[in-house]
N, C-alpha and C. Protein backbone atom coordinates (compact mmCIF):
# COMPACT_ATOMS: atom_id res chain seq x y z
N UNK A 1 32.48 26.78 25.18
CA UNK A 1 32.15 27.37 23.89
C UNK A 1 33.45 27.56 23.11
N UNK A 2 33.37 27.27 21.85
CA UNK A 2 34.77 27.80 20.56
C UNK A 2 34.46 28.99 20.62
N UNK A 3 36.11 29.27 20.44
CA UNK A 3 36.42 30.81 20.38
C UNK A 3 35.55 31.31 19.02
N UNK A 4 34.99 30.39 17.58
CA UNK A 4 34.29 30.95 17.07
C UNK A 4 32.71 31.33 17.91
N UNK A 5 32.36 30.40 18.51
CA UNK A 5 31.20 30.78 19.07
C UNK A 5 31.39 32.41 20.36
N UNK A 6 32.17 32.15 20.95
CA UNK A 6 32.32 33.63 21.69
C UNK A 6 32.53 34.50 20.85
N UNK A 7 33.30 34.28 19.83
CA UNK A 7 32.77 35.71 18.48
C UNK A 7 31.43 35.52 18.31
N UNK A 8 30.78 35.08 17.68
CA UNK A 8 29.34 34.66 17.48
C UNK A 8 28.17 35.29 18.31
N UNK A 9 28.32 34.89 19.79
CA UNK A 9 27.92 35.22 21.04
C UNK A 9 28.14 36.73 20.91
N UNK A 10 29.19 36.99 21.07
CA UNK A 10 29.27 38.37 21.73
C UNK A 10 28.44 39.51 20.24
N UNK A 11 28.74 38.87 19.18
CA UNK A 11 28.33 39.37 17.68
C UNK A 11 26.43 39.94 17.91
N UNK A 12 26.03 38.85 18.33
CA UNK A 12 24.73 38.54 19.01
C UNK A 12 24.31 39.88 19.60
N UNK A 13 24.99 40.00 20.56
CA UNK A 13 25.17 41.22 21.77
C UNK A 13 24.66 42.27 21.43
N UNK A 14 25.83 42.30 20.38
CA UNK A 14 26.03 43.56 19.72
C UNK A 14 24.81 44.11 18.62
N UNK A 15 24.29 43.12 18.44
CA UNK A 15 23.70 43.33 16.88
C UNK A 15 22.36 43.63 17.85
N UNK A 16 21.98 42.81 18.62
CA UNK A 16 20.73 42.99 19.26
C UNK A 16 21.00 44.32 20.35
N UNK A 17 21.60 45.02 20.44
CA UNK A 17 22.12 45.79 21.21
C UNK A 17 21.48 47.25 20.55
N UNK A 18 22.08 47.24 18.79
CA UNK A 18 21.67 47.97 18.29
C UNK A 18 19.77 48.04 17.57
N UNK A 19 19.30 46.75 18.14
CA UNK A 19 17.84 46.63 17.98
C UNK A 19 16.99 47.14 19.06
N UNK A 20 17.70 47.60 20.22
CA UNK A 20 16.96 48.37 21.35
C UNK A 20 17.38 47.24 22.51
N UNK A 21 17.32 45.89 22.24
CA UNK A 21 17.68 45.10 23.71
C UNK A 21 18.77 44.94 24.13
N UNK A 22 18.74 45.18 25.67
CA UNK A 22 20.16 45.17 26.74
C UNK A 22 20.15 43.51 26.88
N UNK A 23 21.64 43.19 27.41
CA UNK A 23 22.02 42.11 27.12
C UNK A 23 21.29 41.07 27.51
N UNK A 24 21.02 41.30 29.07
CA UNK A 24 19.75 40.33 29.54
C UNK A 24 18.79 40.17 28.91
N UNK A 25 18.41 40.76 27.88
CA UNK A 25 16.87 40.27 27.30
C UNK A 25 17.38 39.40 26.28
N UNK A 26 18.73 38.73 26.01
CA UNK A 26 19.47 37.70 25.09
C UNK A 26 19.60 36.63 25.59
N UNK A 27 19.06 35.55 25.29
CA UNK A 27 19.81 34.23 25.52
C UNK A 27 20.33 33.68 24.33
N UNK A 28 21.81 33.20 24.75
CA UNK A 28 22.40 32.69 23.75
C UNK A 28 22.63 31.30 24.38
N UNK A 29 21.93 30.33 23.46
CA UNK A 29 22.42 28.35 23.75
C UNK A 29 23.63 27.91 23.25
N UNK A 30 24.57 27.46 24.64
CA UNK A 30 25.83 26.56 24.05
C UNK A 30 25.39 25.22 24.40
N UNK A 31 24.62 24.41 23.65
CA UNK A 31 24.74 23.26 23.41
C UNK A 31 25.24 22.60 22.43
N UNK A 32 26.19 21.42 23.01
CA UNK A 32 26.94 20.97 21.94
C UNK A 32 26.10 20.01 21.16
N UNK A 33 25.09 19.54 21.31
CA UNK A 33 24.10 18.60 20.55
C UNK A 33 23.26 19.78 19.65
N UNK A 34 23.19 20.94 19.60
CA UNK A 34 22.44 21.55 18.99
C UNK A 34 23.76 22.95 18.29
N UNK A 35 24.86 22.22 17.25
CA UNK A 35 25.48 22.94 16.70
C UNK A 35 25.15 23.88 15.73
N UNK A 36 25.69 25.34 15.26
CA UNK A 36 25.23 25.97 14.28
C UNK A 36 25.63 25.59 12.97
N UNK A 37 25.41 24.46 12.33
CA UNK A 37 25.53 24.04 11.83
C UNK A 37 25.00 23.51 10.66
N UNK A 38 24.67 24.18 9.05
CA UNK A 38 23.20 23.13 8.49
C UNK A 38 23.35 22.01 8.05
N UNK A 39 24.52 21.08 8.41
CA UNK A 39 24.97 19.61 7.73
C UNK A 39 24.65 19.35 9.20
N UNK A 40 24.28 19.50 10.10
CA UNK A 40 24.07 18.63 12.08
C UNK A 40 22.36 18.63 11.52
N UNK A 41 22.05 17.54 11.70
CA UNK A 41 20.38 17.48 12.08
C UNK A 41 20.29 17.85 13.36
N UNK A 42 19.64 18.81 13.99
CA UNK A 42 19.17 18.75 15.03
C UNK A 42 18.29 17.81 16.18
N UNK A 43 18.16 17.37 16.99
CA UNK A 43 17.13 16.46 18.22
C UNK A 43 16.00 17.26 18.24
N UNK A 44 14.87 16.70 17.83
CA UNK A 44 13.87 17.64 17.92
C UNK A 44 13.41 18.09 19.39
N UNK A 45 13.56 16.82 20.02
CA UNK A 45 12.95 16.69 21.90
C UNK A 45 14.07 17.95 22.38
N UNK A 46 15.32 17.65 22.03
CA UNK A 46 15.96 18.86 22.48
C UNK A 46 15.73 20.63 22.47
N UNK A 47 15.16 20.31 21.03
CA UNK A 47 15.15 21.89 20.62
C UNK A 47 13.48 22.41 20.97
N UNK A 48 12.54 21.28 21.35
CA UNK A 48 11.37 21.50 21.84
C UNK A 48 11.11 21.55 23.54
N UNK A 49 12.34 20.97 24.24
CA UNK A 49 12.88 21.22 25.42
C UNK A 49 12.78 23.04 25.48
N UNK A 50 13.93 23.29 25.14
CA UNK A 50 14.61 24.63 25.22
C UNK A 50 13.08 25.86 24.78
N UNK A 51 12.58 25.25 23.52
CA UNK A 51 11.21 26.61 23.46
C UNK A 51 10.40 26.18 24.23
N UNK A 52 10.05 24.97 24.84
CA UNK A 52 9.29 25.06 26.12
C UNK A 52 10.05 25.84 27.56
N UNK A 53 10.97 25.86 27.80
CA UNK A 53 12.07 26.52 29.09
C UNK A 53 11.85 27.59 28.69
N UNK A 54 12.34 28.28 27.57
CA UNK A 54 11.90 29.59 27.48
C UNK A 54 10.45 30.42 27.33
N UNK A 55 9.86 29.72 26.52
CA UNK A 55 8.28 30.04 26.62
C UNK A 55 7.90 30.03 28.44
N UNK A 56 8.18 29.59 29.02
CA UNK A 56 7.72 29.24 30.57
C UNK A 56 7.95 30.40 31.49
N UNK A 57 9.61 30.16 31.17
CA UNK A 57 11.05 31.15 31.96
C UNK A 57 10.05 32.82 31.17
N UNK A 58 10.10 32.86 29.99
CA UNK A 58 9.68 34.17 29.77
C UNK A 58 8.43 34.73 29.47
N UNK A 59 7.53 34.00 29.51
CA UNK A 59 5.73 34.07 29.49
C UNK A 59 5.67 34.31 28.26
N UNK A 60 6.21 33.88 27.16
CA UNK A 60 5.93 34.25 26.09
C UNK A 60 4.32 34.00 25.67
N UNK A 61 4.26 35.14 24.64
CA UNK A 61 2.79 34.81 24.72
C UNK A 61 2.55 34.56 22.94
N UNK A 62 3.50 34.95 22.11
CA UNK A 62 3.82 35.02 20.86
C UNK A 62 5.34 34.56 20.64
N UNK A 63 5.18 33.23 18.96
CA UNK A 63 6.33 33.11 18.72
C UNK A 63 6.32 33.35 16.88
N UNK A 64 7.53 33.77 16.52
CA UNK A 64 7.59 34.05 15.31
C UNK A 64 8.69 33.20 14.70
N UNK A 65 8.93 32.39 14.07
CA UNK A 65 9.74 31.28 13.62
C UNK A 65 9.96 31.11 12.28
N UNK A 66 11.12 30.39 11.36
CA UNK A 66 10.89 30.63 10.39
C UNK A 66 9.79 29.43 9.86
N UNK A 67 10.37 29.02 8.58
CA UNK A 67 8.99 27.98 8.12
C UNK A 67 9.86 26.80 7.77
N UNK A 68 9.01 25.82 7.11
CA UNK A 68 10.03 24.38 7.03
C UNK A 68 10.98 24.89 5.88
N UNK A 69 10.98 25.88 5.19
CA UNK A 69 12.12 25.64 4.18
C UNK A 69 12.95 26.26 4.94
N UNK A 70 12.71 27.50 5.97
CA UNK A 70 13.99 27.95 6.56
C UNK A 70 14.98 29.60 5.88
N UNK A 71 13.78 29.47 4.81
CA UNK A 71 14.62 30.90 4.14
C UNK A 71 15.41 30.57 3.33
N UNK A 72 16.66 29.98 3.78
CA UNK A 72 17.90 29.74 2.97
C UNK A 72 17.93 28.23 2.95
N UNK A 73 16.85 27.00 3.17
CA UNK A 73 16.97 25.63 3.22
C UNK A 73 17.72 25.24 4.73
N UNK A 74 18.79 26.04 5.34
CA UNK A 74 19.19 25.85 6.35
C UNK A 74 18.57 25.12 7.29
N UNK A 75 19.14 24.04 7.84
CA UNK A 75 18.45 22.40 8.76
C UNK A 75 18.57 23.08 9.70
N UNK A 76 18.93 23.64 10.38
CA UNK A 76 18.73 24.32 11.90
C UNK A 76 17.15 25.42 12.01
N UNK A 77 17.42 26.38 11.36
CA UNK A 77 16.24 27.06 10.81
C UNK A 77 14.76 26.05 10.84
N UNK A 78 15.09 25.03 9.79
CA UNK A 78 13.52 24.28 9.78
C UNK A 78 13.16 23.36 10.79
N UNK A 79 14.62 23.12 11.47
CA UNK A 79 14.09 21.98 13.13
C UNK A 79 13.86 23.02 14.01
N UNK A 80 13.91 24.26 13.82
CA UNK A 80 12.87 25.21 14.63
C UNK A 80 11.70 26.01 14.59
N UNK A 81 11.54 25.21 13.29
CA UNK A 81 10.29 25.50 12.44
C UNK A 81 9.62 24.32 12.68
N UNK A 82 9.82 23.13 12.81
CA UNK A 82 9.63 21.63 12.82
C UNK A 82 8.93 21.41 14.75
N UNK A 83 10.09 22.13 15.22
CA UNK A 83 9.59 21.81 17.02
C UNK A 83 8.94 22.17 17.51
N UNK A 84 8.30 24.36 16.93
CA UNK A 84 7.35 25.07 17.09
C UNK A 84 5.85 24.04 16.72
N UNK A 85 5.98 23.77 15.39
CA UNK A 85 4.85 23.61 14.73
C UNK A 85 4.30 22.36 15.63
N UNK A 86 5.48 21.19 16.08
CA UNK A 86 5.12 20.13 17.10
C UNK A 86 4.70 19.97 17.74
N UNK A 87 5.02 21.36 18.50
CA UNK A 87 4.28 21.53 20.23
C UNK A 87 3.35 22.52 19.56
N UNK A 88 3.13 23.18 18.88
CA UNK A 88 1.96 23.78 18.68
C UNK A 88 0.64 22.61 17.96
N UNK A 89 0.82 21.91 17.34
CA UNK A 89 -0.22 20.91 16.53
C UNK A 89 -0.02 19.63 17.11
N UNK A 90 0.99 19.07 17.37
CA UNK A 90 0.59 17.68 17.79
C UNK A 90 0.93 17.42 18.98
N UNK A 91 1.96 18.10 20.34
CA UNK A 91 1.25 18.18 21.66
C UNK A 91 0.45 19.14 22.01
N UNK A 92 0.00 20.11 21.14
CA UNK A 92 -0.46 21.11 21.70
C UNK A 92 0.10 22.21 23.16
N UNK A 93 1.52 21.79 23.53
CA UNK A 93 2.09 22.18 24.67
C UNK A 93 1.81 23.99 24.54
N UNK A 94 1.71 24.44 23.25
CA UNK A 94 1.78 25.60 23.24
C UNK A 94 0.61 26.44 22.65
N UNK A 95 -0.06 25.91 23.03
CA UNK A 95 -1.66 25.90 22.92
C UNK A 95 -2.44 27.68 23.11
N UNK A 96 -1.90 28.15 24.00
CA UNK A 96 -2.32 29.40 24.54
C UNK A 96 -1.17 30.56 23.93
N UNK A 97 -0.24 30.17 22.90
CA UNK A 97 0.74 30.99 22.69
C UNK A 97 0.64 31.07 20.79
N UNK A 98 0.08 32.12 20.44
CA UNK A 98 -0.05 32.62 18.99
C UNK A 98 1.57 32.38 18.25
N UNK A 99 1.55 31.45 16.96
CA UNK A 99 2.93 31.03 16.61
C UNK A 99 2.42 31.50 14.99
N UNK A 100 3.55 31.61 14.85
CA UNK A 100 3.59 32.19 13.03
C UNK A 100 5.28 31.94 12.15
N UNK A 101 5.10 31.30 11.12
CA UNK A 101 6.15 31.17 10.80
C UNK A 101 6.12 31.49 9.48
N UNK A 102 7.86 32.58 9.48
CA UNK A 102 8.30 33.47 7.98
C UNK A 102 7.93 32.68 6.62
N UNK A 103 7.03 33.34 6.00
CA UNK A 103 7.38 32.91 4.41
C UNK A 103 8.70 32.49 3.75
N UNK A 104 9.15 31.83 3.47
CA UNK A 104 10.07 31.81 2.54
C UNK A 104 9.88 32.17 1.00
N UNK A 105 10.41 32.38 0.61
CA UNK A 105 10.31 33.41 -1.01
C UNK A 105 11.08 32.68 -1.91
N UNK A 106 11.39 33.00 -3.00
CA UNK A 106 12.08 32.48 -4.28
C UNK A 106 12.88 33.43 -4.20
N UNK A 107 14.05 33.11 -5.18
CA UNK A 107 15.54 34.25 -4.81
C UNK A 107 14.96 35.55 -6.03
N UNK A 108 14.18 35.33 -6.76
CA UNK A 108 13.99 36.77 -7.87
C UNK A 108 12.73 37.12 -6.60
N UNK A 109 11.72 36.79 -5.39
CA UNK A 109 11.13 37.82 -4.55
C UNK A 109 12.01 38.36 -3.58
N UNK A 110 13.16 37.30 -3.74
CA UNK A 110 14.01 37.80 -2.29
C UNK A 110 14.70 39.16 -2.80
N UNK A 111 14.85 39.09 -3.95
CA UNK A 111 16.33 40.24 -4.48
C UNK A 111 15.32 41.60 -4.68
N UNK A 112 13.60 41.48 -4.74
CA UNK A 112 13.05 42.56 -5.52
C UNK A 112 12.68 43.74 -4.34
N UNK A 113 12.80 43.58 -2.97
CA UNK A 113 12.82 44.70 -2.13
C UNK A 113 11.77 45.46 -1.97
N UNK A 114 11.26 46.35 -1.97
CA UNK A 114 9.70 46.79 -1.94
C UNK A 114 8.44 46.04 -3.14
N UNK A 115 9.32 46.15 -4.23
CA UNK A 115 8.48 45.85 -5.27
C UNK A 115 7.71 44.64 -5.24
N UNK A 116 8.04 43.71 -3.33
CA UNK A 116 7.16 42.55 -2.71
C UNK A 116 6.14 43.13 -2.73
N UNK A 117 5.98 43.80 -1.84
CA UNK A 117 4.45 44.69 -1.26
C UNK A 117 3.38 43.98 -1.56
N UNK A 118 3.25 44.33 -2.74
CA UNK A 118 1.52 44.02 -3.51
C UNK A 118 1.45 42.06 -3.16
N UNK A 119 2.22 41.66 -3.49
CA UNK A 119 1.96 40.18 -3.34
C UNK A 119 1.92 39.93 -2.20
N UNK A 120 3.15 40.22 -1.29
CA UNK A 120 3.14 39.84 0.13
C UNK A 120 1.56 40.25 1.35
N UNK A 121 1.59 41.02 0.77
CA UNK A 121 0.17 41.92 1.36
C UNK A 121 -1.07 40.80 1.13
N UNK A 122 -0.79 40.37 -0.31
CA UNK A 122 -1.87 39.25 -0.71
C UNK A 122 -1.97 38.12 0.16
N UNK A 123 -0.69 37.52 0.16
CA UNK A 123 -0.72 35.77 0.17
C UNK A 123 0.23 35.69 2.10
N UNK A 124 0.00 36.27 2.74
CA UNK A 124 0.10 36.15 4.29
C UNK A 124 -1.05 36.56 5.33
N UNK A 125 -0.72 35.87 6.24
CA UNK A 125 -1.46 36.37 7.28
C UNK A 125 -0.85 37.70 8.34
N UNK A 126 0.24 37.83 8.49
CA UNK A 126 0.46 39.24 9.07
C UNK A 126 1.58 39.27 8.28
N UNK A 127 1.88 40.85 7.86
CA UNK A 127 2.76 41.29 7.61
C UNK A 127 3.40 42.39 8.00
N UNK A 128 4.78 42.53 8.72
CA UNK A 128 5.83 43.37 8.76
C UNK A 128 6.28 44.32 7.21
N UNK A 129 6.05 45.66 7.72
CA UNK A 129 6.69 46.56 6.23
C UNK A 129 7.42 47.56 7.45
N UNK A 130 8.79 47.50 7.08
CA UNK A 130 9.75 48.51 8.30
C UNK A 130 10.22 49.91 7.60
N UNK A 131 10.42 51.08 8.57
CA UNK A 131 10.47 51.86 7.82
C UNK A 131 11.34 52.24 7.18
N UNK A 132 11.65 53.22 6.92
CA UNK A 132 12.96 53.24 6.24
C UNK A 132 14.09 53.95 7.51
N UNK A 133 14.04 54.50 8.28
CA UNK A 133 14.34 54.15 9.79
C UNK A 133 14.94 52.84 9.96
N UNK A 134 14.01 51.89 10.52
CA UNK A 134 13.87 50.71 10.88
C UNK A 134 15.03 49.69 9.83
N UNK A 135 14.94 50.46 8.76
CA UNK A 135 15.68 49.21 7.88
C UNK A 135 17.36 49.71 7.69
N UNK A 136 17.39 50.93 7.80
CA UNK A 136 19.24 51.31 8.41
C UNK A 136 19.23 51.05 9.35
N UNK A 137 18.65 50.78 10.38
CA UNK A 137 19.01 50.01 11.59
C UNK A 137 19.47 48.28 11.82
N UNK A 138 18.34 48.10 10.89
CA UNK A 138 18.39 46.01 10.08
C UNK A 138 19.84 46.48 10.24
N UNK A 139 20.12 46.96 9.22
CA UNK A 139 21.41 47.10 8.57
C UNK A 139 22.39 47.40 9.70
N UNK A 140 22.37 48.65 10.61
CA UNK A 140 23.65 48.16 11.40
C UNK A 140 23.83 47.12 12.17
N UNK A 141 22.50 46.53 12.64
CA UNK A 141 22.84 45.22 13.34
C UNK A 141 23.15 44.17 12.55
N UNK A 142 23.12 43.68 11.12
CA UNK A 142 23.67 43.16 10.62
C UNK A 142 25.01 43.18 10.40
N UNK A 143 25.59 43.89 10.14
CA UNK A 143 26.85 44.52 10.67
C UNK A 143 27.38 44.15 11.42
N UNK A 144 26.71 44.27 12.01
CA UNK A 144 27.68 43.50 13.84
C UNK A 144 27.73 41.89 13.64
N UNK A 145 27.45 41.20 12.87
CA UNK A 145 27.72 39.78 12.39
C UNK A 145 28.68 39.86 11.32
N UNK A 146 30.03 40.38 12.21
CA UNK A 146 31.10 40.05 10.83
C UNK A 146 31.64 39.23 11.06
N UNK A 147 31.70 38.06 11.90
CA UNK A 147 32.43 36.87 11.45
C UNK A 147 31.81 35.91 10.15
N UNK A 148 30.05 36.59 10.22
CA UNK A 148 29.37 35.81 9.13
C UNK A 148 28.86 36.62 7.65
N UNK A 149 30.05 38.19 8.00
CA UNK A 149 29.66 38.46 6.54
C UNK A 149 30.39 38.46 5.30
N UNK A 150 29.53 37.62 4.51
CA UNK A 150 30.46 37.35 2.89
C UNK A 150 29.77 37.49 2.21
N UNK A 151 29.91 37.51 0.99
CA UNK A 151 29.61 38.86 -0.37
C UNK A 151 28.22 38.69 -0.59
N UNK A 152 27.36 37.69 -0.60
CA UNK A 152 25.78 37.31 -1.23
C UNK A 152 25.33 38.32 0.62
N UNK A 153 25.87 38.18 1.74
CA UNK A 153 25.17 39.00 2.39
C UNK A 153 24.79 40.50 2.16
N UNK A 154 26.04 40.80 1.53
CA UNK A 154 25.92 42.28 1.10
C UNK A 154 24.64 42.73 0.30
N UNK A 155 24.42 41.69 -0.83
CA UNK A 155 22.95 41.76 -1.74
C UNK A 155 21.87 41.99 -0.84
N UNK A 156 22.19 40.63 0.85
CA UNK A 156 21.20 40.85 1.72
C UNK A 156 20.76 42.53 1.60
N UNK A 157 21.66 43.05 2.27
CA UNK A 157 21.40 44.30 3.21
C UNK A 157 20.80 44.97 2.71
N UNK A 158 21.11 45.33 0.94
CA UNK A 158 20.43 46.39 0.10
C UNK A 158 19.93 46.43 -0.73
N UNK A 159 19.60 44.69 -0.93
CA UNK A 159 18.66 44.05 -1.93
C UNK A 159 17.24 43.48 -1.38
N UNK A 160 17.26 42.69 -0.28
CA UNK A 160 16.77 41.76 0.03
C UNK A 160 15.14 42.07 0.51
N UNK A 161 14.37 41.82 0.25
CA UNK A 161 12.78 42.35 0.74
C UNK A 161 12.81 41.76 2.00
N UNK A 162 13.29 40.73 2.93
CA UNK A 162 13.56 40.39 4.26
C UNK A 162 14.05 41.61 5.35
N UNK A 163 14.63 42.69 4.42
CA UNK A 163 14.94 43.92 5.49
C UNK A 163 13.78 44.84 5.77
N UNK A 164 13.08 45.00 4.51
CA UNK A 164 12.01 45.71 4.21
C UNK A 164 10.82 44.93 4.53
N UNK A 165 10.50 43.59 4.06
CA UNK A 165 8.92 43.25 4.43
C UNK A 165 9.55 41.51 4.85
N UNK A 166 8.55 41.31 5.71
CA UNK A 166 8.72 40.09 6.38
C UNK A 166 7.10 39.60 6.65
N UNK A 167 6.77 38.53 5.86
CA UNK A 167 5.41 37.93 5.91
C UNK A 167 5.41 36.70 6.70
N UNK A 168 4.17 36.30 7.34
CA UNK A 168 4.20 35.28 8.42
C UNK A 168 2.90 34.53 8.17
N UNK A 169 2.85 33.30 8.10
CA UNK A 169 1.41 32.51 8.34
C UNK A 169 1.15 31.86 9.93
N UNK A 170 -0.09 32.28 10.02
CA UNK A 170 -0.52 31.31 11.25
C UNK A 170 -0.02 30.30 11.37
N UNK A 171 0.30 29.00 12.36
CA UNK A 171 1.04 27.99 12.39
C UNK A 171 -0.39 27.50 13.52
N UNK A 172 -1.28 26.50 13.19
CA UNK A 172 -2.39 26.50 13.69
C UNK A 172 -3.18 25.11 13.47
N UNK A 173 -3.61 24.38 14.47
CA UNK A 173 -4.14 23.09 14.24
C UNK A 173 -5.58 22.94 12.99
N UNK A 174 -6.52 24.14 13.15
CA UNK A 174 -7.35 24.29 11.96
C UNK A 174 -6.69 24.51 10.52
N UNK A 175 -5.68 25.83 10.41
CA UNK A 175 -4.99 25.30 9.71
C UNK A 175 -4.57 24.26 8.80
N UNK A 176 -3.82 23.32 9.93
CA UNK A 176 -3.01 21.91 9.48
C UNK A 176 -4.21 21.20 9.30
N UNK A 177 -5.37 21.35 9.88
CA UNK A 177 -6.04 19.95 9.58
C UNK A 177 -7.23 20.65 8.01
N UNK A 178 -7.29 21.79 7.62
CA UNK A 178 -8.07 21.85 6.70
C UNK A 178 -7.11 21.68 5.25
N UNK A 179 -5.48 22.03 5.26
CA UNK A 179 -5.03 21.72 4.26
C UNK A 179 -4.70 19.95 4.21
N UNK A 180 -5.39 18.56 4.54
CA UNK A 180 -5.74 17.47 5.24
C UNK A 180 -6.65 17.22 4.66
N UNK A 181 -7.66 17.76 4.19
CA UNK A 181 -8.94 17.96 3.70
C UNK A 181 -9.32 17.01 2.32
């Protein structure tokens, strides 16, 4: 691993540390074919490898992923939006395991912070609203990612409706095959 990635790694630790999980409940992947990177396309077989090992290794029974845009367009983000949706719809490998992947928003829903609510409430299938507890906490574990914080993150922390509400759609073969229709 680069000494940026053992910052990274250990950043990880930390941040999830302050979300309630001890270190073992973290896996962090050093694969060099699967860089953090959003100019690397990712291997899809690879990255559908690894959520099958872990789905297995940890009985997962629920996955929450982002969606093909990824939030921020980020290519890593949507080839794990891309590998979920794969093995969930077209091998079906993950058949018995409920998958949902984040809305992505426009940057005037991203910046408006509660004032989502009413829409988000509308146009998802489950939605996350954290409390205000819950969201100084977002915040110190964000924190603990300072090798990756620069100034538009800051808007994150105390702008962003992603701290406060987080909406998810089913990721589902009826679904995929009625928008097909």
């Amino acid at each position: 691993m680069t000494k940026k990635g053992d910052v990274r790694t250990k950043e990880v630790v930390k941040s999830c540390s302050v979300l309630g999980l001890s270190p073992d409940q973290v896996t962090v992947l050093d694969i060099r074919s699967l860089p953090d990177n959003p100019k690397v396309q990712w291997d899809r077989q690879t990255v559908c490898n690894e959520i099958l090992q872990h789905c297995q290794k940890h009985r997962v029974t629920q996955i929450y992923t982002f969606d093909g845009y990824g939030v921020s367009g980020h290519s890593n983000h949507r080839e794990l939006y891309n590998a979920v949706r794969h093995l969930k719809i077209d091998r079906t490998e993950l058949h018995d395991i409920e998958c949902y992947s984040l809305q992505s928003v426009n940057l005037l829903r991203k910046y408006t912070s509660l004032l989502d609510l009413p829409y988000s409430l509308y146009t998802a299938d489950v939605v996350f609203v954290s409390s205000p507890c819950q969201v100084l906490t977002a915040q110190r574990a964000m924190y603990a990612h300072w090798s990756q914080f620069v100034w538009f993150r800051i808007l994150f922390i105390f702008f962003s409706r992603y701290l406060i509400i987080n909406t998810f759609n089913k990721i589902d073969v009826y679904r995929h095959c009625n928008k097909h229709l």
